[in-house]
C-alpha atoms as a PDB file:
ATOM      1  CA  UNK A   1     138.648  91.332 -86.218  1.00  0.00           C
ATOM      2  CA  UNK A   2     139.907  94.258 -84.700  1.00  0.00           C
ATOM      3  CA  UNK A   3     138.792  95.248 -80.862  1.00  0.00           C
ATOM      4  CA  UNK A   4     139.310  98.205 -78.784  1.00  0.00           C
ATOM      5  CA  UNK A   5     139.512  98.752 -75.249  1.00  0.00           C
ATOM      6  CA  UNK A   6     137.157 101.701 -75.933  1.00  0.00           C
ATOM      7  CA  UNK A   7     135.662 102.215 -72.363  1.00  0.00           C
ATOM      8  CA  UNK A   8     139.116 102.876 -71.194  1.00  0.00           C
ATOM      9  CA  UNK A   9     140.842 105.320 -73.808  1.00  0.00           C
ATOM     10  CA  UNK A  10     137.243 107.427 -74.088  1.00  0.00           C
ATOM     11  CA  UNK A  11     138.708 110.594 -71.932  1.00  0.00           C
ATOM     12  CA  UNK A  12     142.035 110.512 -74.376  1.00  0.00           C
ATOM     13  CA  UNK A  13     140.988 110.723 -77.495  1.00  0.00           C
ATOM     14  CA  UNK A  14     137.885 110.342 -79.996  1.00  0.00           C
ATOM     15  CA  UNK A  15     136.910 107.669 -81.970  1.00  0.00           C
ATOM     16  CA  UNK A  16     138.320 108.959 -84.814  1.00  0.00           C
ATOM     17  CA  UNK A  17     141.762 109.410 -83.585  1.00  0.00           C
ATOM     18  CA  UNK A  18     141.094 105.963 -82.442  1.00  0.00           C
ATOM     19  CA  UNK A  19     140.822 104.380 -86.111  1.00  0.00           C
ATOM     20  CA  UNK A  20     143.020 106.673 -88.187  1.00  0.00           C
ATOM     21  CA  UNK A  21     146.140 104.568 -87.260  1.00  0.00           C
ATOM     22  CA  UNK A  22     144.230 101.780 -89.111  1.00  0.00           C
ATOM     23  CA  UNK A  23     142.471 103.749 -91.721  1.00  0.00           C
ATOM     24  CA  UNK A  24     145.329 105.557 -92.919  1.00  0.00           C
ATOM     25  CA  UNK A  25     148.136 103.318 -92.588  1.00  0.00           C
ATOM     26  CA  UNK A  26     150.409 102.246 -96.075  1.00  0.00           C
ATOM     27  CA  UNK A  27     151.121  98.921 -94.444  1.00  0.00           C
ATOM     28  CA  UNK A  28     147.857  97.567 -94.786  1.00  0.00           C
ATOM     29  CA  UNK A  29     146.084  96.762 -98.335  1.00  0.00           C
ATOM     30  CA  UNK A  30     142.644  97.946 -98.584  1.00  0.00           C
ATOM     31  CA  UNK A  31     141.314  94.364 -98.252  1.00  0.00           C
ATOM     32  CA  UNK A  32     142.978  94.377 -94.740  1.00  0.00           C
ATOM     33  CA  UNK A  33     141.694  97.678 -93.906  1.00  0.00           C
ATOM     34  CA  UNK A  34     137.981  96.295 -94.525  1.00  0.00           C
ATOM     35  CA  UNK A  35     138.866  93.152 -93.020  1.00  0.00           C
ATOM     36  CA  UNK A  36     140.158  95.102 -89.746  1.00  0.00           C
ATOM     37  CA  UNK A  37     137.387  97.714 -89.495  1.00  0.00           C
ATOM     38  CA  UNK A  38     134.201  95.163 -89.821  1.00  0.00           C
ATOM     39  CA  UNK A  39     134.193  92.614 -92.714  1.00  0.00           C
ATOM     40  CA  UNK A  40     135.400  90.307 -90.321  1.00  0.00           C
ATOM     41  CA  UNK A  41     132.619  90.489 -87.887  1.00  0.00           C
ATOM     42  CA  UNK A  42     130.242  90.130 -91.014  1.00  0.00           C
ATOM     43  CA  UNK A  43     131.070  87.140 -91.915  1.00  0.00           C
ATOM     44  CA  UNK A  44     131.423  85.767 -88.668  1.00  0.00           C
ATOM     45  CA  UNK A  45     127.847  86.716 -87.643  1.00  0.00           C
ATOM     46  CA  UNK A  46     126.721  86.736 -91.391  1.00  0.00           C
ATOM     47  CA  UNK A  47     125.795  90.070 -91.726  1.00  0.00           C
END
């Protein structure tokens, strides 16, 4: 599951800018990427 420390970074740059390291990597297969960016925290809460 990926985490942020959001509340701190919120005056540098926008969400967005936040993620696209992790959305638009190569180095990650698409089944990380959804892994990373939620699919963890539905399974672990069965969502």
């Amino acid at each position: 599951m990926w985490g942020t420390d959001w509340t701190r970074t919120i005056g540098m740059l926008t969400y967005e800018q936040g993620v696209a390291p992790f959305r638009d990597t190569k180095r990650l297969s698409d089944n990380d990427k959804a892994a990373l960016m939620g699919g963890t925290l539905q399974n672990v809460y069965k969502w």
